[in-house]
Protein backbone atom coordinates (compact mmCIF):
# COMPACT_ATOMS: atom_id res chain seq x y z
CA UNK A 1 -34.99 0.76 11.87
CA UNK A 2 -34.56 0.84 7.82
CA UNK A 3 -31.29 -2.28 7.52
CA UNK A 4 -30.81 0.40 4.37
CA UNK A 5 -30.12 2.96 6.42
CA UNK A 6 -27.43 1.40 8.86
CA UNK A 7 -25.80 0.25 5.99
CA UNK A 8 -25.46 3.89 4.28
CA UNK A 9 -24.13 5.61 7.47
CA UNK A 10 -21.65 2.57 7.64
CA UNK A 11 -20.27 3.63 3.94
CA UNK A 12 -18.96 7.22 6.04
CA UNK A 13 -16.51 5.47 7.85
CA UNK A 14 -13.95 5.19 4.84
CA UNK A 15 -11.90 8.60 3.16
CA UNK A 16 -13.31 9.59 -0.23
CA UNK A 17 -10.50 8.78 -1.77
CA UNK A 18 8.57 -4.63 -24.90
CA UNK A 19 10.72 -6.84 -26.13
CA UNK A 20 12.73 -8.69 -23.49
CA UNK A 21 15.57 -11.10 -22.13
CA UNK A 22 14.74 -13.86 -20.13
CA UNK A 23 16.78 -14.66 -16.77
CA UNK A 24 17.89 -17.39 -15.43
CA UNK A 25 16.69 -16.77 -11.50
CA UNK A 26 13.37 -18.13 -10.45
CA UNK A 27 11.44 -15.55 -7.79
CA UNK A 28 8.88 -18.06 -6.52
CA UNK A 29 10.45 -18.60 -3.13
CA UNK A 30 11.29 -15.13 -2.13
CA UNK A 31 7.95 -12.99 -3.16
CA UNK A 32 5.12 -11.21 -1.22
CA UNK A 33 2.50 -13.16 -2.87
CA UNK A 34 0.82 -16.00 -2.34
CA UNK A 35 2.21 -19.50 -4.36
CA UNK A 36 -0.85 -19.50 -6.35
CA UNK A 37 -1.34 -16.36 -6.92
CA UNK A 38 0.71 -13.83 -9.38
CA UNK A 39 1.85 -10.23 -8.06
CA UNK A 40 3.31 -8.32 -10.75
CA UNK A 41 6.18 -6.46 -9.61
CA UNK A 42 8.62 -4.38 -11.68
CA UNK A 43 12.44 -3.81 -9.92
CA UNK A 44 14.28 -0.85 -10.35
CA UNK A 45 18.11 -0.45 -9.46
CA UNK A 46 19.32 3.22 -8.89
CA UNK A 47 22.96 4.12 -8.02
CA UNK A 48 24.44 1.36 -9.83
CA UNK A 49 25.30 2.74 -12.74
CA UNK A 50 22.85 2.85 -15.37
CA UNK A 51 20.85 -0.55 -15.33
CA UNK A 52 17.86 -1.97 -17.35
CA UNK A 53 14.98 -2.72 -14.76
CA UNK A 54 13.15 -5.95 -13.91
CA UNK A 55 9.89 -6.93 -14.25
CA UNK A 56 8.28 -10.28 -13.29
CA UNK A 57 6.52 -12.38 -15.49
CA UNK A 58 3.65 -14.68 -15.62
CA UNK A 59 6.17 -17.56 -14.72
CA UNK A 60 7.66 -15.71 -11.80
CA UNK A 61 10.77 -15.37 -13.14
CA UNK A 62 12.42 -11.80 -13.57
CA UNK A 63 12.51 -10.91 -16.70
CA UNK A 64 14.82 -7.72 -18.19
CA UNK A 65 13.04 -5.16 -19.75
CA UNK A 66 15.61 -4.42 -23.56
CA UNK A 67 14.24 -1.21 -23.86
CA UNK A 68 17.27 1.06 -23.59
CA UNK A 69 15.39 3.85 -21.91
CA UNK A 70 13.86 1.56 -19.37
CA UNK A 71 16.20 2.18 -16.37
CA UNK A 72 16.46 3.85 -13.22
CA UNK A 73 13.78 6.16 -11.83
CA UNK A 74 12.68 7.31 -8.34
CA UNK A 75 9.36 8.97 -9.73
CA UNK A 76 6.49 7.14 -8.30
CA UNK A 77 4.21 8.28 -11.04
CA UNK A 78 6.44 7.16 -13.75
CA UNK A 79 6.83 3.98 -11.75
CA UNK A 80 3.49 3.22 -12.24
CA UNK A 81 3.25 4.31 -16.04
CA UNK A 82 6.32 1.64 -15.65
CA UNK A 83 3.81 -0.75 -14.48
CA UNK A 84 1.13 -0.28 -17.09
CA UNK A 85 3.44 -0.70 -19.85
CA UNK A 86 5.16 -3.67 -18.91
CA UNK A 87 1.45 -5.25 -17.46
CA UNK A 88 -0.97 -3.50 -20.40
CA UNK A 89 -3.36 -6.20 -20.57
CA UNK A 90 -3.76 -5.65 -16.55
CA UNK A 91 -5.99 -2.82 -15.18
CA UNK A 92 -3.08 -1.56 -13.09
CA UNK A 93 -4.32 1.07 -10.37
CA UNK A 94 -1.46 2.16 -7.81
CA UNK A 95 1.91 0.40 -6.42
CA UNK A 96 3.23 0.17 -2.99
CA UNK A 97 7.15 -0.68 -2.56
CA UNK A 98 8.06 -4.11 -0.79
CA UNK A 99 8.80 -4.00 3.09
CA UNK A 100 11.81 -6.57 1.93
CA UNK A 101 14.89 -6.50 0.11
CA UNK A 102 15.40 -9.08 -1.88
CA UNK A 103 18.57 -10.32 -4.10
CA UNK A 104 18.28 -10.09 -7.66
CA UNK A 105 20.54 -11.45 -10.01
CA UNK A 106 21.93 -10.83 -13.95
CA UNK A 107 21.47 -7.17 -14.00
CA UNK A 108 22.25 -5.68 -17.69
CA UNK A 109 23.55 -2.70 -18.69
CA UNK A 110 21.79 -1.07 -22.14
CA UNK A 111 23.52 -2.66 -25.33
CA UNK A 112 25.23 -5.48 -22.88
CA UNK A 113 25.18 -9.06 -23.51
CA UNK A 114 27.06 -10.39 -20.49
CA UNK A 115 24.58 -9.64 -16.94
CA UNK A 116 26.03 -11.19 -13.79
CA UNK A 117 25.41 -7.97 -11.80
CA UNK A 118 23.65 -9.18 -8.45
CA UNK A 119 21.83 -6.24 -6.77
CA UNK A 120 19.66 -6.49 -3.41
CA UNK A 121 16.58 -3.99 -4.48
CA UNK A 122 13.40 -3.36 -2.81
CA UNK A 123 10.95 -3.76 -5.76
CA UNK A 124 7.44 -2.08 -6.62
CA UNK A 125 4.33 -4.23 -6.61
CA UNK A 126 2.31 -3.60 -9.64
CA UNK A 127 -1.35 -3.29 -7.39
CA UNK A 128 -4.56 -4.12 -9.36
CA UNK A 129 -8.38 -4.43 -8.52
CA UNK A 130 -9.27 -4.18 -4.68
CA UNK A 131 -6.41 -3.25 -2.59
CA UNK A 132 -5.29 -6.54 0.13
CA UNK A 133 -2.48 -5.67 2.25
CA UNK A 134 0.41 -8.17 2.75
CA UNK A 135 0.11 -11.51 5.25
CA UNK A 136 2.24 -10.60 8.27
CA UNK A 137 3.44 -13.28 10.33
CA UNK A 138 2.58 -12.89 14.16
CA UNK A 139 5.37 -15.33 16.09
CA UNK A 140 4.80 -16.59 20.13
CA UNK A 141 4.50 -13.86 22.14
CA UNK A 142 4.27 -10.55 19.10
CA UNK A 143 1.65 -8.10 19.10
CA UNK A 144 -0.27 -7.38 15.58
CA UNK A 145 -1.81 -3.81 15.63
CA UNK A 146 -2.60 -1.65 12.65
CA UNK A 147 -3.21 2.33 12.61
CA UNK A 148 -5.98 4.18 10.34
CA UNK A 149 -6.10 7.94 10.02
CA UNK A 150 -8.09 8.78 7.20
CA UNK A 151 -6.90 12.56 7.13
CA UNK A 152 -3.54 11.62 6.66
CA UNK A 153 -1.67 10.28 3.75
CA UNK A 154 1.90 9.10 4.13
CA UNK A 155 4.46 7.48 1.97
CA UNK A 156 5.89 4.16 2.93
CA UNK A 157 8.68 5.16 4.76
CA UNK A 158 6.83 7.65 7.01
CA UNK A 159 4.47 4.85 7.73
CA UNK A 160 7.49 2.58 8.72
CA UNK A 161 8.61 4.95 11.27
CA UNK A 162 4.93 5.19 12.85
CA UNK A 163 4.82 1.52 13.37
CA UNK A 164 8.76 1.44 14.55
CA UNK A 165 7.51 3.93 17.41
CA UNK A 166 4.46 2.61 17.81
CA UNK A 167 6.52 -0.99 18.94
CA UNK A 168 8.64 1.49 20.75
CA UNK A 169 5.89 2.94 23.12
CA UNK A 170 5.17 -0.62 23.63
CA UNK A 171 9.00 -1.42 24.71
CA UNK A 172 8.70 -3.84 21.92
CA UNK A 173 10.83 -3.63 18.28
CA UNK A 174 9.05 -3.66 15.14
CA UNK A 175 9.36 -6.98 13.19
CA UNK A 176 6.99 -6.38 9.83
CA UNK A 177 4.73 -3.87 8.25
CA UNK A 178 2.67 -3.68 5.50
CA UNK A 179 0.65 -0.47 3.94
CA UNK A 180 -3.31 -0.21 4.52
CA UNK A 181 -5.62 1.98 2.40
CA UNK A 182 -4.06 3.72 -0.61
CA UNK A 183 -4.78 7.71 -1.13
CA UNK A 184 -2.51 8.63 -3.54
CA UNK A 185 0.40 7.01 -5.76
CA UNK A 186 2.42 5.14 -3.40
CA UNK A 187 0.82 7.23 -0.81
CA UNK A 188 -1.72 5.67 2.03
CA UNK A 189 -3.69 6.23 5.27
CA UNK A 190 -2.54 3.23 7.98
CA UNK A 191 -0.24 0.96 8.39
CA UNK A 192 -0.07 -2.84 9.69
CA UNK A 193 2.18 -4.00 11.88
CA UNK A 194 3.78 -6.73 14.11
CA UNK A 195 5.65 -6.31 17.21
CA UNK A 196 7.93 -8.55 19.02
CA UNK A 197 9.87 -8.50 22.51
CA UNK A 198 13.50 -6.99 21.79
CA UNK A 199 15.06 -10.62 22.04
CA UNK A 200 13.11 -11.86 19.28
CA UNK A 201 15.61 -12.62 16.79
CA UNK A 202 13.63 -11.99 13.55
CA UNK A 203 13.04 -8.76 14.07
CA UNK A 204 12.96 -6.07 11.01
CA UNK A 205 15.67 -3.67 12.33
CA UNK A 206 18.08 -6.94 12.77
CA UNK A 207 17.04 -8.10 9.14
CA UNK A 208 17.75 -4.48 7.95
CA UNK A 209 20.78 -4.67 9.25
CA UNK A 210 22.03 -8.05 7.92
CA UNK A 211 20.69 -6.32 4.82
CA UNK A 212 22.34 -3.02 5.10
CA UNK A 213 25.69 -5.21 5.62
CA UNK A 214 25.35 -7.11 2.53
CA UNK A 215 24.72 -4.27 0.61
CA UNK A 216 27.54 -2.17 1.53
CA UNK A 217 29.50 -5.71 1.42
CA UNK A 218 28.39 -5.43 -2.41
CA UNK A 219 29.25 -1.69 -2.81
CA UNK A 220 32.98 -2.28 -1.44
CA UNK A 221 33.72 -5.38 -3.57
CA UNK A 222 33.31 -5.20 -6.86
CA UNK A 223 33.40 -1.61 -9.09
CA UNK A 224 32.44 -3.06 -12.25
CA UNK A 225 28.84 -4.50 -11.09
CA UNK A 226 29.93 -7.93 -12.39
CA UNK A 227 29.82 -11.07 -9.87
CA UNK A 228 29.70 -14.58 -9.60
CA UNK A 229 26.20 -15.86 -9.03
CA UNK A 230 27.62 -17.17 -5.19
CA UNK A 231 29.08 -13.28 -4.37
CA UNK A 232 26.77 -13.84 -1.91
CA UNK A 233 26.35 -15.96 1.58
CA UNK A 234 22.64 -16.52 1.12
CA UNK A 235 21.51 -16.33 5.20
CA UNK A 236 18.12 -15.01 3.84
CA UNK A 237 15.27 -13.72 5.68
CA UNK A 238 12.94 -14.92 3.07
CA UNK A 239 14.16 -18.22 3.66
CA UNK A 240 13.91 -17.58 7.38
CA UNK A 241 9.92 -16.89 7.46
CA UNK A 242 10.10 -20.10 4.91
CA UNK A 243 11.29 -22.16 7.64
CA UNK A 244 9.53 -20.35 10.09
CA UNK A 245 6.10 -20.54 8.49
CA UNK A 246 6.42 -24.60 8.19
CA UNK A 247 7.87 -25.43 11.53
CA UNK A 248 4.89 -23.36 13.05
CA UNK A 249 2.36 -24.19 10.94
CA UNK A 250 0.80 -20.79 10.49
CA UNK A 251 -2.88 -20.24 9.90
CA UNK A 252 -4.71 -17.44 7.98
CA UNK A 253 -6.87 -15.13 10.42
CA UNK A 254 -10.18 -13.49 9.58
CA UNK A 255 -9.81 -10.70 7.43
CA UNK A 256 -10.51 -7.30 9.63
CA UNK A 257 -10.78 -3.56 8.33
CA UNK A 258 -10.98 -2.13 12.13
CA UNK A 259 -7.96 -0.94 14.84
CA UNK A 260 -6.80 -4.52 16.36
CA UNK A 261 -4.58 -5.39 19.10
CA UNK A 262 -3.86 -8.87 19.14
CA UNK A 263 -1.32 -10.79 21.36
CA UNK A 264 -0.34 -14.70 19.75
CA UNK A 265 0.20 -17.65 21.96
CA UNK A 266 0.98 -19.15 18.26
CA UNK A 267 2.57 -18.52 14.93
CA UNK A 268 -0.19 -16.70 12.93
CA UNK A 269 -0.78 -15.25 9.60
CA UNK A 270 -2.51 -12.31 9.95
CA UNK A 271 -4.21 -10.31 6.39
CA UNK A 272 -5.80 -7.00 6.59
CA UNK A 273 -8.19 -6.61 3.60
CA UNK A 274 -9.97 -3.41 3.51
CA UNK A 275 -12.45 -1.98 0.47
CA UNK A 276 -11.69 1.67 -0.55
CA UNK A 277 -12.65 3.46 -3.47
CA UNK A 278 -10.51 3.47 -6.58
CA UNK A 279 -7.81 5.91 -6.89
CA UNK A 280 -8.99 8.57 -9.16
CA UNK A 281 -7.37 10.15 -12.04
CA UNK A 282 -5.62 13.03 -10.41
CA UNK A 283 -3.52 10.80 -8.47
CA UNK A 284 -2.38 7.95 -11.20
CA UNK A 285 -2.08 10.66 -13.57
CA UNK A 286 0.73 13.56 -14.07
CA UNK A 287 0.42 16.00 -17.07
CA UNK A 288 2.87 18.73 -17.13
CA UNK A 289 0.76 21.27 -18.80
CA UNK A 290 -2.65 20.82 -17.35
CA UNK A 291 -1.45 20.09 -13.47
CA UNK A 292 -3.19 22.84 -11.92
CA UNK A 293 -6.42 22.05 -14.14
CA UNK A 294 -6.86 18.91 -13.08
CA UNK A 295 -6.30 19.49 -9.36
CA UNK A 296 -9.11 21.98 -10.02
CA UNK A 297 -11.29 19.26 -11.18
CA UNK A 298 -10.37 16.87 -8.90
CA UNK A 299 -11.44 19.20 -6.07
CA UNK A 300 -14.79 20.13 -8.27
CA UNK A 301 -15.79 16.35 -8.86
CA UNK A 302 -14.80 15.81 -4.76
CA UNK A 303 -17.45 18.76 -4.06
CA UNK A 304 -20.23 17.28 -6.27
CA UNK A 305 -19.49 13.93 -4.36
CA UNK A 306 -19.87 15.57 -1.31
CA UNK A 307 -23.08 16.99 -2.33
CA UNK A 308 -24.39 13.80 -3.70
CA UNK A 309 -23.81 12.64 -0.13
CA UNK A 310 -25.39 14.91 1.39
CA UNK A 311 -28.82 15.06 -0.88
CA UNK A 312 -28.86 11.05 -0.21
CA UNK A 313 -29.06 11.25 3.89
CA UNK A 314 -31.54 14.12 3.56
CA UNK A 315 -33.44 12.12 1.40
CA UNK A 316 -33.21 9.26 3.61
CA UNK A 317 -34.31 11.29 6.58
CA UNK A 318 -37.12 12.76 4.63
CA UNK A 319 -38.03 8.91 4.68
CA UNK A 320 -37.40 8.16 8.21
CA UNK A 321 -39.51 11.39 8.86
CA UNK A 322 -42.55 10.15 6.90
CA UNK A 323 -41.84 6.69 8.83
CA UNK A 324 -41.99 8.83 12.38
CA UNK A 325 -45.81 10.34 11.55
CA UNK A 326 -46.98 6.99 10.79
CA UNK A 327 -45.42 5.50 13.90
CA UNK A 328 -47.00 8.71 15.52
CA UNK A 329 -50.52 7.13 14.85
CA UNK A 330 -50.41 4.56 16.47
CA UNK A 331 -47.81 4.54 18.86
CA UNK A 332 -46.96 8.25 19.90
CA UNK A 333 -44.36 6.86 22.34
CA UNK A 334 -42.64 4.37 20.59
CA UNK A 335 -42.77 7.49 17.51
CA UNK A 336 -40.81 9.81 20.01
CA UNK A 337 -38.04 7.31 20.78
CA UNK A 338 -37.47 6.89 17.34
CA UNK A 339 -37.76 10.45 16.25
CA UNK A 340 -34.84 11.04 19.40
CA UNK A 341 -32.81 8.02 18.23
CA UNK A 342 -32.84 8.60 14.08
CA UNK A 343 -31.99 12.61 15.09
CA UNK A 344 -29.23 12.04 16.97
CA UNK A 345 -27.95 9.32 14.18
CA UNK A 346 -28.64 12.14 11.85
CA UNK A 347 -26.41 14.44 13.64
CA UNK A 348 -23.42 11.96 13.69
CA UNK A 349 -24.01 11.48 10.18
CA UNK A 350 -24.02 14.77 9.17
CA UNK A 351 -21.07 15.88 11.56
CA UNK A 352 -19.12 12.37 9.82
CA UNK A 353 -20.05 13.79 6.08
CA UNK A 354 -18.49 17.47 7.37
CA UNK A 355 -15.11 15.19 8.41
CA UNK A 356 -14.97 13.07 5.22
CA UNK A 357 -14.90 16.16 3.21
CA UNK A 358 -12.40 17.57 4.90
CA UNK A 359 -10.25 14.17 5.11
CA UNK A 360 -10.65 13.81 1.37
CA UNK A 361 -9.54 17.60 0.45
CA UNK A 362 -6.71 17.22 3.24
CA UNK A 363 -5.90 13.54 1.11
CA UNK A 364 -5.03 15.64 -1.71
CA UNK A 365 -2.82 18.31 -0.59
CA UNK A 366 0.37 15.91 -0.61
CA UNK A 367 -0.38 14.88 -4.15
CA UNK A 368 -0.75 18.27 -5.49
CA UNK A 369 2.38 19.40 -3.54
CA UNK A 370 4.12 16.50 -4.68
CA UNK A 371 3.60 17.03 -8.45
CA UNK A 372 3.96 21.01 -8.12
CA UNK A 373 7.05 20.25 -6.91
CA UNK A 374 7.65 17.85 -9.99
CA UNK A 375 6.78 20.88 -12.57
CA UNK A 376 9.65 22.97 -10.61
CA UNK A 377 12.13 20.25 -11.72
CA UNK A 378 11.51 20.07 -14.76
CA UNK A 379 10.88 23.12 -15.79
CA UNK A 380 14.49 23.78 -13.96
CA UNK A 381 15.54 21.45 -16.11
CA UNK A 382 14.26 22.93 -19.51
């Protein structure tokens, strides 16, 4: 059999798819990265009154951004315009929001010059290059499992409640998640997850909670947004999975792209790393006035693609046909077992290329919605 050819049908599997102030806090010990490798992240604080966001810089140290007009926004595509401009120099492709809260400290109003404001904010990663999904950690006796659907994209927290039942089903609770395969802005098609017994102590929804009671311990303390830097009893999770992760002495596992169920006898690292295709401009791109023109194009360049696709495994079986008469020459039987094994790969591949398309049109739909809906508001708002 052609290698070449096993490896194309392989490829069907996957959906087409500043001037500033520097702070004081160091963000080393509490980020989703690696310690020797640099995440940019940007943080932005709604609700509070009007704030200046975050970003973090090269030194891992938040940094406020002075632009006045820099503040709160729950747009995910100007959150990731937010990105580009505070990261230019970095070829910045999507974000996906943290699965953590984290406290952030010396939060600045516009013109102010005094920022003790401490705020617990989930912030945005800043994604660039190929897309690697966070390291869980997989205590004694949890469950890692992750769920693909390449016809479906979901935002985070629609994602979070898939894995929350999916621990459910299992009479289990969930205890981390983290996003697989992006298909829009902040949109994607799995999740990746870890389970743990309902005793386990760590687990997300107790963290949440802990979380959710230091937050509205914030909100009912203070009306002016200004605290001491030790407002806060620092039981941290992050410093938690610190602990956690050294007592245990966790170990990376092999990076996997395919539907795992794995129960630990020991404290593991798991990382999902899976290879898509980059996110096109349609969905890292919002322009009021041409909208409906370049979902047009988006769906005309998806078509050609498709047809592409299609013209390459005809060509190949047009190969694998001239391969069968010469077979046929000198081994008629041998010919007719591979003529009956390439056309029923043929078929799969053909009925696979008929799913993909529709996948990757379906992929779309909740983009297109989503920024229709954003031309409402604002023209609402004109």
């Amino acid at each position: 059999m052609n290698p070449n050819f096993v490896v194309f049908l392989t490829l069907f599997v996957a959906c087409a798819f500043a001037a500033s102030t520097r702070e004081e806090e160091d963000a080393s010990d509490n980020l989703d990265s690696g310690p020797n490798h640099f995440q940019p992240m940007v943080a932005v604080m709604c609700g509070k009154g009007k704030l200046l966001n975050k970003y973090l810089d090269e030194n891992r140290r938040w940094v406020t951004d002075a632009d006045p007009k820099s503040t709160c926004t729950k747009d995910k595509l100007e959150i990731l315009e937010y990105c580009r401009k505070v990261y230019s120099s970095k070829e910045i492709t999507n974000i996906v929001e943290s699965s953590r809260y984290f406290k952030i400290d010396n939060w600045c109003k516009p013109g102010q010059k005094k920022c003790k404001a401490s705020h617990w904010v989930k912030p945005y990663r800043c994604l660039q290059g190929q897309f690697q999904s966070d390291a869980l950690l997989v205590p004694e006796h949890c469950l890692f499992d992750h769920i693909h659907n390449q016809s479906i994209c979901q935002t985070f927290d629609e994602w979070n409640g898939t894995a929350a039942r999916s621990c459910g089903d299992r009479a289990m609770q969930l205890r981390s998640f983290a996003m697989l395969l992006p298909c829009g802005v902040d949109l994607f098609s799995g999740v990746e997850f870890v389970c743990c017994p309902k005793n386990e102590k760590e687990a997300v929804n107790d963290y949440a909670s802990k979380t959710d009671s230091a937050i509205d311990s914030e909100d009912s303390s203070n009306e002016d947004e200004e605290y001491d830097d030790d407002y806060y009893d620092d039981d941290d999770y992050d410093d938690e999975t610190d602990d956690e992760e050294e007592d245990n002495g966790s170990k990376a596992a092999t990076p996997t792209s395919t539907t795992t169920s794995t129960t630990t006898t020991t404290t593991t690292t798991t990382t999902t790393t899976t290879t898509e295709r980059p996110v096109d401009f349609y969905y890292s791109h919002f322009d009021k006035k041409h909208e409906h023109e370049f979902f047009k194009e988006a769906q005309k360049s998806l078509e050609e693609s498709h047809r592409e696709r299609v013209t390459k495994v005809m060509k190949e079986w047009s190969e694998l046909e001239e391969r069968y008469q010469e077979m046929k020459v000198k081994d008629p039987k041998a010919a007719e077992d591979f003529r009956k094994k390439m056309s029923a790969r043929f078929q799969k591949t053909v009925e696979a290329l008929e799913e993909e398309g529709g996948a990757a049109k379906q992929c779309r739909c909740p983009q297109h919605a989503y920024q229709h809906k954003e031309l409402l508001s604002i023209h609402q708002h004109e």
